[in-house]
N, C-alpha and C. Protein backbone atom coordinates (compact mmCIF):
# COMPACT_ATOMS: atom_id res chain seq x y z
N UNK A 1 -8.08 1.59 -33.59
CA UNK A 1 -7.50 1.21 -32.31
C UNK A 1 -7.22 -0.27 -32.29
N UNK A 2 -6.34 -0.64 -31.77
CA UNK A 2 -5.80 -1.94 -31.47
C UNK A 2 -5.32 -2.46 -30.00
N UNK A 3 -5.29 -3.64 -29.47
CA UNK A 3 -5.01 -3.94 -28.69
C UNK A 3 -3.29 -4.35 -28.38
N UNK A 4 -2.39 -4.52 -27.78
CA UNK A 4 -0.95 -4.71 -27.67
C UNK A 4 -1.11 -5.89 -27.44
N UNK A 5 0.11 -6.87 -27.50
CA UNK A 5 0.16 -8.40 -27.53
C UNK A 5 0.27 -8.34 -25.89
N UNK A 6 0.09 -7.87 -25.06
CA UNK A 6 0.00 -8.10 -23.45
C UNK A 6 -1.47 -8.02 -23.42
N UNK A 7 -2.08 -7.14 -23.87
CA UNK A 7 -3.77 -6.98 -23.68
C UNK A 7 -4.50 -7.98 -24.26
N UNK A 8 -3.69 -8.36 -25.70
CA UNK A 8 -4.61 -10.00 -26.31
C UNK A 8 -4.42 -11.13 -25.20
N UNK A 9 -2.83 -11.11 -24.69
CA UNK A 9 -2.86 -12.48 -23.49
C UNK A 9 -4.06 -12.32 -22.71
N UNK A 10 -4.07 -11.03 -21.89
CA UNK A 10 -4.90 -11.13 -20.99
C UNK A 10 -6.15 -11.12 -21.60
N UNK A 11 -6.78 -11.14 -22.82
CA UNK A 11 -8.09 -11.27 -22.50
C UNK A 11 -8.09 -12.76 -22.96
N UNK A 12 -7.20 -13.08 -23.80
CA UNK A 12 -6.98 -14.24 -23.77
C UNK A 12 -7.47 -15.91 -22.97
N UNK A 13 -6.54 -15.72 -21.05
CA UNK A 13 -6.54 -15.82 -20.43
C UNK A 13 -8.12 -15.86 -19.60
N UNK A 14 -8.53 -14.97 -19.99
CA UNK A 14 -10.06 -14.16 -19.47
C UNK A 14 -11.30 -15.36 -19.79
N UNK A 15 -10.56 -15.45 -21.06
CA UNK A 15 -11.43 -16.21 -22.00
C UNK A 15 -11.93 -17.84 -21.71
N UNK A 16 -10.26 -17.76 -20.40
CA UNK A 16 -10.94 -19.83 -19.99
C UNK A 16 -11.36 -19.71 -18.69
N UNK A 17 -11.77 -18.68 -18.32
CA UNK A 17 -12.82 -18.91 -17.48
C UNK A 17 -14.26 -19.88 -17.21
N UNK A 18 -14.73 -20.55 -16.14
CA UNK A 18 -15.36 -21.96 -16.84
C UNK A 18 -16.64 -21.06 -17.28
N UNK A 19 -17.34 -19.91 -16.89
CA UNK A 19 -18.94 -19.78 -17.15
C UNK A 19 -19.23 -18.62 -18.39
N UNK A 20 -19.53 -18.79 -19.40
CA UNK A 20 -19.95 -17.64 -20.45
C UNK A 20 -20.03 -16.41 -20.54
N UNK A 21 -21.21 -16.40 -19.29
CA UNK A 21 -21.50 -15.01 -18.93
C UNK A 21 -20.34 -14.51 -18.15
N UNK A 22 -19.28 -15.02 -17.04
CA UNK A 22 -18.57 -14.14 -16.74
C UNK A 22 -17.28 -14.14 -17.50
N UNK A 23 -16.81 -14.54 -18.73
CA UNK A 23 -16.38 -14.39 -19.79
C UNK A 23 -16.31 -12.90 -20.00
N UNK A 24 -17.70 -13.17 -21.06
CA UNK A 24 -17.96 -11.57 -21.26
C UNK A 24 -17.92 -10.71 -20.62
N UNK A 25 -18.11 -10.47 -19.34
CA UNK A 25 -18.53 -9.49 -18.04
C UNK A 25 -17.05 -9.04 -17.85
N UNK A 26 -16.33 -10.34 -17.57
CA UNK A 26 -14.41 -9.88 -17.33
C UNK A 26 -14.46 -9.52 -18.28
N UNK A 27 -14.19 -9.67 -19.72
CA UNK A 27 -13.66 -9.00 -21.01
C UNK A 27 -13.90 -7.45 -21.24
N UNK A 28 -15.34 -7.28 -21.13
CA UNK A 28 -15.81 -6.31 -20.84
C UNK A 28 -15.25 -5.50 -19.91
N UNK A 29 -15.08 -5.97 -19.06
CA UNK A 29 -14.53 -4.78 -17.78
C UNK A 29 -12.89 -4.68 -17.79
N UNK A 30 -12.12 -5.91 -18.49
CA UNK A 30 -10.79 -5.42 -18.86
C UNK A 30 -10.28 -4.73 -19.50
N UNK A 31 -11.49 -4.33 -21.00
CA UNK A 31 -11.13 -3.25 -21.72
C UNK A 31 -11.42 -1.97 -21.48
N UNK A 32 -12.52 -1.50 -20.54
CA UNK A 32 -12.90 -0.83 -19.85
C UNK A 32 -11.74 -0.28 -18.98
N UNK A 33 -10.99 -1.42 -17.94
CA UNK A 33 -10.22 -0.55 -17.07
C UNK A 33 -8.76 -0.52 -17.95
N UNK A 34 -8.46 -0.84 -18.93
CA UNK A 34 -7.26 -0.45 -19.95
C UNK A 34 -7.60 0.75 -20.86
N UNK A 35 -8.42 1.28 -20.75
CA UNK A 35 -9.01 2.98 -21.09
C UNK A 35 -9.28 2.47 -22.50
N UNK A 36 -10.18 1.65 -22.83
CA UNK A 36 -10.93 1.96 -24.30
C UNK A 36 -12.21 2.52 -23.54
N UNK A 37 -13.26 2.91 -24.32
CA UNK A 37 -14.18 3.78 -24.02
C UNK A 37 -15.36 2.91 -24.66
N UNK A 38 -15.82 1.85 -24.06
CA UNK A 38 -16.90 1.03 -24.72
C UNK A 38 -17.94 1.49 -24.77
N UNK A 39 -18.82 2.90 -24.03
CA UNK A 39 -19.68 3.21 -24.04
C UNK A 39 -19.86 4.12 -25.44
N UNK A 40 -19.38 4.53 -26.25
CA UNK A 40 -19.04 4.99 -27.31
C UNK A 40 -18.76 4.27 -28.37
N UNK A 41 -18.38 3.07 -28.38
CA UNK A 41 -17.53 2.60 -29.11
C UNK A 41 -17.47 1.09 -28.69
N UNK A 42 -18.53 0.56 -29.60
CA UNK A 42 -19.00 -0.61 -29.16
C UNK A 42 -18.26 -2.19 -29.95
N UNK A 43 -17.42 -1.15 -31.32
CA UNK A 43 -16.71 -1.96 -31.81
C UNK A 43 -15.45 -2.66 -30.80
N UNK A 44 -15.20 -2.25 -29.69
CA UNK A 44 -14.33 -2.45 -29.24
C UNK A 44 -14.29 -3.98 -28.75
N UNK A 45 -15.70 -3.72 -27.98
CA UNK A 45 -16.28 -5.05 -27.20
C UNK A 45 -16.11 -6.23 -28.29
N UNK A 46 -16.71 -5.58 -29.26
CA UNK A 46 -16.54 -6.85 -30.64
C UNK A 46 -15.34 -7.35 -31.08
N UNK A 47 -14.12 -6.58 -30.64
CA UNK A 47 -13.36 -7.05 -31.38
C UNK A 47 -12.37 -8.06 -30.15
N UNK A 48 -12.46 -7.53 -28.92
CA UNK A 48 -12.48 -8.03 -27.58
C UNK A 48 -13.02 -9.70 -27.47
N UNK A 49 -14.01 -9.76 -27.99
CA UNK A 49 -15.27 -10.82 -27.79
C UNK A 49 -14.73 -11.72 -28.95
N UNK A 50 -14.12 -11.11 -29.74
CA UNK A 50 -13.53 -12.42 -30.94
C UNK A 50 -12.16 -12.94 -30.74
N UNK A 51 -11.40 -11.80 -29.84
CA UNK A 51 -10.21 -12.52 -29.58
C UNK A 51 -10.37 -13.40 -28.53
N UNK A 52 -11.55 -13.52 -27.40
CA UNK A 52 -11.86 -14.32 -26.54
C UNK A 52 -12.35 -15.97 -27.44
N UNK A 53 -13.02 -15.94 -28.45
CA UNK A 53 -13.79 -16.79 -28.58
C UNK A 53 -12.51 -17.77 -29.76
N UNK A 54 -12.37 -19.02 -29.01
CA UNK A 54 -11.44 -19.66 -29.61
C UNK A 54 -11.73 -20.15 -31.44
N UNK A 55 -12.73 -19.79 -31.64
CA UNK A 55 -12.78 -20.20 -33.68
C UNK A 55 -12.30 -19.14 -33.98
N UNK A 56 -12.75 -17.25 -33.13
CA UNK A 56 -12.06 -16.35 -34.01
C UNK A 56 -10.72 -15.50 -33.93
N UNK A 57 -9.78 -16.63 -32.29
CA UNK A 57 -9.05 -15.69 -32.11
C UNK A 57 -7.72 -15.28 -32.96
N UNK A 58 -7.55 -16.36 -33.88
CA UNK A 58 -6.25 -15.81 -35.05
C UNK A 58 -6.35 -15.45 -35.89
N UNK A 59 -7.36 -15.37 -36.19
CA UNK A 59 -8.02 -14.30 -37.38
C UNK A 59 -7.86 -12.70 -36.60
N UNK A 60 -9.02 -12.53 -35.31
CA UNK A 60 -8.99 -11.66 -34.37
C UNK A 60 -7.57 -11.38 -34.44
N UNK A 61 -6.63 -11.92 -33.97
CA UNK A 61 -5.26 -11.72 -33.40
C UNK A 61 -4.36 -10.59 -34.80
N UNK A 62 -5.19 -11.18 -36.03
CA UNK A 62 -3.86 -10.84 -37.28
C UNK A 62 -4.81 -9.32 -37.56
N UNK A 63 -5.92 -8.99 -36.86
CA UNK A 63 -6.70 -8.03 -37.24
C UNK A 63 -7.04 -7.08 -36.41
N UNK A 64 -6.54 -7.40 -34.65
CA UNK A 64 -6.55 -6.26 -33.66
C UNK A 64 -5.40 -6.47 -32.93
N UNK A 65 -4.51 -7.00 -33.05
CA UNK A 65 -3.20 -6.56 -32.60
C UNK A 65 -2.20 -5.81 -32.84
N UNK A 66 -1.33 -4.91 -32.54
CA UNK A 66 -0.89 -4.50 -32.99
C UNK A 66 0.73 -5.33 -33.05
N UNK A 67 1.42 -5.64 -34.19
CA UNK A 67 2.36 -6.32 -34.56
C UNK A 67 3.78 -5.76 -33.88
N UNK A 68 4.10 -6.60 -32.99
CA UNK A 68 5.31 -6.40 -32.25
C UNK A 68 6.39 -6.13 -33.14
N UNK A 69 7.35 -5.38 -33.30
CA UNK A 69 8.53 -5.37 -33.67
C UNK A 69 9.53 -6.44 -33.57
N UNK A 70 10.21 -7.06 -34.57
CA UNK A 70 11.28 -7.68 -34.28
C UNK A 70 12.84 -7.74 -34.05
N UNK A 71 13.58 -8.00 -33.31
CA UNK A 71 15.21 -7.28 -33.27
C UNK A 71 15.65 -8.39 -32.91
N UNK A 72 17.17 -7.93 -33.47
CA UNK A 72 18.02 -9.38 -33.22
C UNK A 72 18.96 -9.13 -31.75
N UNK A 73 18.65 -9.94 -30.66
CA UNK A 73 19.20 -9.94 -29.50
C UNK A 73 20.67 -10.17 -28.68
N UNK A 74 22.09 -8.99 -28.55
CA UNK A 74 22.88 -9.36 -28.53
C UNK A 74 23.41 -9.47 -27.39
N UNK A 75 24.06 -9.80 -26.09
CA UNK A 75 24.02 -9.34 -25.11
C UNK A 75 25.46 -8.20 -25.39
N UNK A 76 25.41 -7.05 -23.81
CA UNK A 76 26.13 -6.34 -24.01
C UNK A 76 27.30 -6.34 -23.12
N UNK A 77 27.75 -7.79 -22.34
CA UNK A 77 29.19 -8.04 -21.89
C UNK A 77 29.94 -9.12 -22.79
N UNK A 78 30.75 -8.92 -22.66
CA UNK A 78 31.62 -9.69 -23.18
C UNK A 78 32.19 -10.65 -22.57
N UNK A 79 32.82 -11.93 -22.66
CA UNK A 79 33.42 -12.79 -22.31
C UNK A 79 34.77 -12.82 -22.19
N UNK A 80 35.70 -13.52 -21.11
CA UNK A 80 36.83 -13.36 -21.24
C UNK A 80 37.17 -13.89 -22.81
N UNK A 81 36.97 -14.60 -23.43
CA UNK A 81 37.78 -15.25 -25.11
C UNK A 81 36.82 -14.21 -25.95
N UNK A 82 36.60 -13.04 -25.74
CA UNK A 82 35.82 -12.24 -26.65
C UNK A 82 34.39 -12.58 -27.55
N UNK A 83 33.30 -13.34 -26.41
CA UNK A 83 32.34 -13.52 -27.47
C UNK A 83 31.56 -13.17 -26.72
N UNK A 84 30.15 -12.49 -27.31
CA UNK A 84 29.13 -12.11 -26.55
C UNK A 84 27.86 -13.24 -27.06
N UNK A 85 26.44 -12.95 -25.99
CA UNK A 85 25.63 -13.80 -26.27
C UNK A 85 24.28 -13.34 -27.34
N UNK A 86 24.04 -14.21 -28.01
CA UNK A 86 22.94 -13.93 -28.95
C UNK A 86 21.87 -14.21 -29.02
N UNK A 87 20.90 -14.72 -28.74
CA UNK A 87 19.51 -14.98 -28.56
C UNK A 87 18.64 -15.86 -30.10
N UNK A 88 18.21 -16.96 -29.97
CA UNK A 88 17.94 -17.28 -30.67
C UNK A 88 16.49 -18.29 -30.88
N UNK A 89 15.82 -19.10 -31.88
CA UNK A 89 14.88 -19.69 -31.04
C UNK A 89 15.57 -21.38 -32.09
N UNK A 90 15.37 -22.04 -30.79
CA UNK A 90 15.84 -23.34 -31.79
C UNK A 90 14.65 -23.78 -32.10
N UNK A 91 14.66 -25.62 -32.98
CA UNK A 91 13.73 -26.31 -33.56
C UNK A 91 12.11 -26.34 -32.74
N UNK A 92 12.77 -26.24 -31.17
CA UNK A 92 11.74 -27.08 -30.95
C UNK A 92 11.04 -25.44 -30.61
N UNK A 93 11.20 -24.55 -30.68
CA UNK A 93 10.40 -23.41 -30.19
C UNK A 93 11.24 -22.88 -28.77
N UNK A 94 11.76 -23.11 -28.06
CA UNK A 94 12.47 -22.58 -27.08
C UNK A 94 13.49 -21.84 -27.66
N UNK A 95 13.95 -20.80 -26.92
CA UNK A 95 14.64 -19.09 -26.63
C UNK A 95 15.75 -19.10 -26.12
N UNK A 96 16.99 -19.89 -26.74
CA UNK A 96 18.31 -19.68 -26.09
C UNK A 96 19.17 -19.07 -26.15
N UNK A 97 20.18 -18.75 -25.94
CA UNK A 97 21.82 -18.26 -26.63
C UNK A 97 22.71 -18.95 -26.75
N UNK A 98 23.56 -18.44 -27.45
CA UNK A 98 24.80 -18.97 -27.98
C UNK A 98 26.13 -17.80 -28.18
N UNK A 99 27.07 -18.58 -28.06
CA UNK A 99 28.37 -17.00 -28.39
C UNK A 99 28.99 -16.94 -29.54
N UNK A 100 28.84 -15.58 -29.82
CA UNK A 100 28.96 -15.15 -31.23
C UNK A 100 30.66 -14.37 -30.60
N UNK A 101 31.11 -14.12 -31.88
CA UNK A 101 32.53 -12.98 -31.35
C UNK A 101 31.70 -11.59 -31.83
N UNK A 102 32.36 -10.90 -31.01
CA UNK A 102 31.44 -9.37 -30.67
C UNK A 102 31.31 -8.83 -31.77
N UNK A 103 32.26 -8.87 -32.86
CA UNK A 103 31.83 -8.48 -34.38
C UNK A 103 31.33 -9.26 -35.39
N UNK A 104 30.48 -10.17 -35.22
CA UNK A 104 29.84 -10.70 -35.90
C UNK A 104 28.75 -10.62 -36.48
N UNK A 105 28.66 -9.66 -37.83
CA UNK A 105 27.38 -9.17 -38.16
C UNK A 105 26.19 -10.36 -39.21
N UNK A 106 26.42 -11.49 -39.29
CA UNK A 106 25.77 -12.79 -39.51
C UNK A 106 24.59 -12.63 -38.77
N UNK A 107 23.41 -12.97 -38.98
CA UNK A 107 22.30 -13.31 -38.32
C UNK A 107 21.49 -13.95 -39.14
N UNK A 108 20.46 -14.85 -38.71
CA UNK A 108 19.71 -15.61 -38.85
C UNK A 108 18.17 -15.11 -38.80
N UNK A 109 17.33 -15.90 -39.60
CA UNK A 109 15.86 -15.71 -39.58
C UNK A 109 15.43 -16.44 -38.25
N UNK A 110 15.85 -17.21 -37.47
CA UNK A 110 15.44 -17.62 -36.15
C UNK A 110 16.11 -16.57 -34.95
N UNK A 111 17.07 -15.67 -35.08
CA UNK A 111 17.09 -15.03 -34.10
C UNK A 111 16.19 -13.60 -33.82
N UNK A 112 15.06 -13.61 -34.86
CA UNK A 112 14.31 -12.11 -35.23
C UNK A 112 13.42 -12.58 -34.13
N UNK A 113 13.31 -11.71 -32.72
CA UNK A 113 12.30 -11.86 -31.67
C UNK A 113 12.49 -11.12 -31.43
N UNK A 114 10.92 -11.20 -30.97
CA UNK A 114 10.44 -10.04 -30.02
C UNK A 114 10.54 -9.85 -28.37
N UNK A 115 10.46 -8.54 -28.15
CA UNK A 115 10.46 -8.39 -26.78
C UNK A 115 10.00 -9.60 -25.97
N UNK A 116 8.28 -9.57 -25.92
CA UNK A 116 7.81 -10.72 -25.35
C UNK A 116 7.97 -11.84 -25.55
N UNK A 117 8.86 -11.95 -26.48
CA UNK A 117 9.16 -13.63 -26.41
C UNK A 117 10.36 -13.55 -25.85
N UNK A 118 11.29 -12.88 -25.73
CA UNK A 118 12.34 -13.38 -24.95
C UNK A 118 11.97 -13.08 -23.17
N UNK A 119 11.13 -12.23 -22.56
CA UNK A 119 10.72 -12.24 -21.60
C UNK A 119 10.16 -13.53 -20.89
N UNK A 120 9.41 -13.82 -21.77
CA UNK A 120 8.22 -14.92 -21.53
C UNK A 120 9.61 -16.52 -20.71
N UNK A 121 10.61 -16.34 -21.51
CA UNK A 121 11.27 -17.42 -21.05
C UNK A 121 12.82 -17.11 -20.30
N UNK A 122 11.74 -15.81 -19.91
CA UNK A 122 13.17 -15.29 -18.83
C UNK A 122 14.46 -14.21 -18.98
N UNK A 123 14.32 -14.28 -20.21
CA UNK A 123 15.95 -13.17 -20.21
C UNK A 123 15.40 -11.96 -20.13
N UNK A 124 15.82 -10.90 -19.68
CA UNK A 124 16.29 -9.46 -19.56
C UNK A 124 16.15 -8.96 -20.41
N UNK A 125 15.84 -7.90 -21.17
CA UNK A 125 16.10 -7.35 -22.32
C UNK A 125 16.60 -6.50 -22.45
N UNK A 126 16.92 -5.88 -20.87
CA UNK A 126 17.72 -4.58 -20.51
C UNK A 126 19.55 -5.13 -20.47
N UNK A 127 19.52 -6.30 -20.65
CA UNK A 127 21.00 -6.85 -20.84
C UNK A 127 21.45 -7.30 -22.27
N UNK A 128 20.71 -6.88 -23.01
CA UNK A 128 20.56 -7.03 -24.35
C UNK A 128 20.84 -5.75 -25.54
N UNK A 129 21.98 -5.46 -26.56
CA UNK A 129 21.50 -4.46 -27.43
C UNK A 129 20.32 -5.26 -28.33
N UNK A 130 19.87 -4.64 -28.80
CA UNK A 130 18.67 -4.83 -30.02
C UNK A 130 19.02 -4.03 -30.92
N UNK A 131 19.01 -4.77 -32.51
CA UNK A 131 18.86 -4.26 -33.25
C UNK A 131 17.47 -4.79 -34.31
N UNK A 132 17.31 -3.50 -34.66
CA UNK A 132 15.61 -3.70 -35.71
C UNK A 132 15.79 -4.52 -36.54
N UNK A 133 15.28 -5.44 -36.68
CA UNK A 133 15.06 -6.56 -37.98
C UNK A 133 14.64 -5.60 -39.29
């Protein structure tokens, strides 16, 4: 079992809480109400408790997440001069577009993102075709 890259944020998140004990107590009870079954299955808490704890969470992260898919982001109107928009991430780490002409099968190793990253900085993804990296 693994956690989804929305369930690592949030325990994530969980995790800068200022007091220890209610650290654990939230963590605990977030995986709990996201239907893992900790009373059984105690590995869970453990693996929960390492993505909280900042020395083990990218280790944690490459070992209970489950790895988002990547697709290249096109939008699906067109422009009056025939170009549609493409999704990309520039130098500095930010998520923009640019216009491609609608048959342009060229793509780049910076436009391979994921769902949640193009969310995170706003675009739609329902205005988007995707195709699988």
């Amino acid at each position: 079992m693994k956690f989804t890259e929305e369930q690592y944020q949030k325990i994530v998140s969980i995790s800068k809480l200022p007091q220890r004990e209610t650290e654990i107590e939230e963590t605990i009870n977030y995986v709990q109400d996201i239907g893992f079954n900790t009373e059984f299955d105690e590995d869970i808490i453990d693996m929960a408790l390492a993505i909280s704890n900042p020395l083990t969470r990218e280790w944690a992260h490459d070992k209970f997440v489950v790895k988002e898919k990547k697709y290249y982001w096109t939008g699906n109107k067109e422009d009056n001069v025939g170009f549609v928009k493409r999704l990309y991430k520039d130098d500095d780490g930010m998520i923009i577009d640019h216009g491609i002409r609608k048959g342009d099968t060229d793509k780049a190793e910076d436009e391979q993102l994921t769902e949640s990253e193009i969310k995170a900085w706003g675009y739609n993804p329902d205005v988007f075709d995707r195709e699988e990296v």
